[in-house]
Protein backbone atom coordinates (compact mmCIF):
# COMPACT_ATOMS: atom_id res chain seq x y z
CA UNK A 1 38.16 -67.55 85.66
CA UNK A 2 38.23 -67.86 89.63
CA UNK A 3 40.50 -67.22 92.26
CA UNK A 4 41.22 -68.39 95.76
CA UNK A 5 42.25 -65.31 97.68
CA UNK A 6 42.14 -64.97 101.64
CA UNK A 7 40.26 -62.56 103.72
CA UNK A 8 40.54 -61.63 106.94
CA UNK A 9 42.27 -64.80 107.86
CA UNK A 10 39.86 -67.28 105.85
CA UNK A 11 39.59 -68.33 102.02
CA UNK A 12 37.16 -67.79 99.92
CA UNK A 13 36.92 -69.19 95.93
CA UNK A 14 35.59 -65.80 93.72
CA UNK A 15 34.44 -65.06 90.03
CA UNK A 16 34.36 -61.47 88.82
CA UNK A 17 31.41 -60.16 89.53
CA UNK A 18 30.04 -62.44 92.61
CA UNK A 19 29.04 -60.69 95.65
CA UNK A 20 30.49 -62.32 98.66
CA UNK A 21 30.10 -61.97 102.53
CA UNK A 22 33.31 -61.72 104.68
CA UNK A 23 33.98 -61.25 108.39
CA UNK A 24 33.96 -57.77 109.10
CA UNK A 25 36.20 -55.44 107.12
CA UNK A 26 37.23 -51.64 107.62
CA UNK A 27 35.72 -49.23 105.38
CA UNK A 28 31.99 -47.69 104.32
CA UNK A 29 29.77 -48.16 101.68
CA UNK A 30 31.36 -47.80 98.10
CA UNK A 31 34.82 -47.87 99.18
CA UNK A 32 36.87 -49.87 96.92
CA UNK A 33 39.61 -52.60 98.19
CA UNK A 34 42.02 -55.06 96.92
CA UNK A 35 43.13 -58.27 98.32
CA UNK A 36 46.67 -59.23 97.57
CA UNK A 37 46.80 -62.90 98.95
CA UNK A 38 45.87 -64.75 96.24
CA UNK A 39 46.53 -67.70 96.50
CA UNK A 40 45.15 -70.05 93.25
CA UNK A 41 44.06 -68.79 90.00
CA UNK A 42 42.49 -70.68 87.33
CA UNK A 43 41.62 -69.07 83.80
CA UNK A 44 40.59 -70.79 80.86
CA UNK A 45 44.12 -71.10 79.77
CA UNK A 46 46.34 -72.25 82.74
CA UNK A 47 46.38 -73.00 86.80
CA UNK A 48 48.74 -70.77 88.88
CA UNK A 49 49.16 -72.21 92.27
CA UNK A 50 51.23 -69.81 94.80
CA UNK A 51 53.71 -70.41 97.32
CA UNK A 52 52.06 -69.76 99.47
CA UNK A 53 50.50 -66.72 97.37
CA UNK A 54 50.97 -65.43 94.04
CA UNK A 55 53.17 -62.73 93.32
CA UNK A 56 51.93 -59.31 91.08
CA UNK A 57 47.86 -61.02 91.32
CA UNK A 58 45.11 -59.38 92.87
CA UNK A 59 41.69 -59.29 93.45
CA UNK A 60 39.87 -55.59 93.49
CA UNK A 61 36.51 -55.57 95.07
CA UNK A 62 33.67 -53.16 96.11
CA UNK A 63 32.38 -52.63 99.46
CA UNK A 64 28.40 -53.11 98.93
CA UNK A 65 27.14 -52.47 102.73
CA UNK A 66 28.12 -53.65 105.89
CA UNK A 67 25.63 -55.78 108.05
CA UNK A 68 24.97 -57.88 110.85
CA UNK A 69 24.62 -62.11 110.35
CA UNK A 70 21.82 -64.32 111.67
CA UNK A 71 21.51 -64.53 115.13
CA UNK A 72 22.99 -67.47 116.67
CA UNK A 73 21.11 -68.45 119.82
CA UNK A 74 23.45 -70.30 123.21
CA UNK A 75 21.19 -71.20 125.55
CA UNK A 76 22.91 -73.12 128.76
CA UNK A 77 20.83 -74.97 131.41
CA UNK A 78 21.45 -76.70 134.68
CA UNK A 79 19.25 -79.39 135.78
CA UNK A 80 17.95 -79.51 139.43
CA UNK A 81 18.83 -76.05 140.08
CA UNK A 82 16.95 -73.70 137.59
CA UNK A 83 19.61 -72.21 136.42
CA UNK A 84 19.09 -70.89 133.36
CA UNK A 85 21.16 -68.73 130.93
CA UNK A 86 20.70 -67.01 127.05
CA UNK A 87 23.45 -65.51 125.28
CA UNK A 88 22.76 -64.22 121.34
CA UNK A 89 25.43 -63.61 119.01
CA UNK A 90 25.13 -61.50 115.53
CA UNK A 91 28.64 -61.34 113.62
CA UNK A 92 29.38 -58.21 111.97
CA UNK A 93 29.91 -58.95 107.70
CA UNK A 94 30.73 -56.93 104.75
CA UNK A 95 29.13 -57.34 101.63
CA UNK A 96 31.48 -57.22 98.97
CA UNK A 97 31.21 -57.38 94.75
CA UNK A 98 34.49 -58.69 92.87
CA UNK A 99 35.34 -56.17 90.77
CA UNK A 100 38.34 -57.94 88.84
CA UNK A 101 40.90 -60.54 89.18
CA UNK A 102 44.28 -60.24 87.42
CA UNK A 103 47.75 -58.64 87.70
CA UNK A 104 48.24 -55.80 90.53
């Protein structure tokens, strides 16, 4: 069984159980939340395509930790002139562990 369910404004294909990282959500450690826009499920028996999402589906999760990404180096240069400039990025995630997928 998976689901496609959308977080924070992007999509994301889950299994129970999976830990996932997702753009920054509220909430601490242990806290539990449940994402409502599902919008494909797929179990062994059926496919349930929404439109747009699926009505009475959801997808409970955990809240593992909350963390910082890779950091993403921009480095900008003008020739001739020494001009020289270095901007680094870390985006914020949440760690999260798919509790259960099913009817809300």
């Amino acid at each position: 069984m998976f689901a496609v369910v959308r977080i924070a404004g992007k999509q994301y294909t889950v299994r129970p159980d999976q830990k996932i990282l997702v753009d920054s959500l509220a909430g601490g450690e242990g806290d539990a939340v449940t994402f409502d826009e599902v919008l494909l499920l797929v179990d062994e028996k059926k496919t349930s395509v929404g439109t747009p999402t699926l009505k009475d589906v959801s997808v409970r999760a955990k809240i593992i930790k909350q963390q910082k990404g890779d950091k993403v180096d921009v480095l900008r240069y003008k020739s001739k002139v020494r001009h020289r400039r270095h901007i680094g990025f870390r985006a914020h995630l949440t760690e999260l562990q798919i509790l259960a997928i099913g009817k809300a």
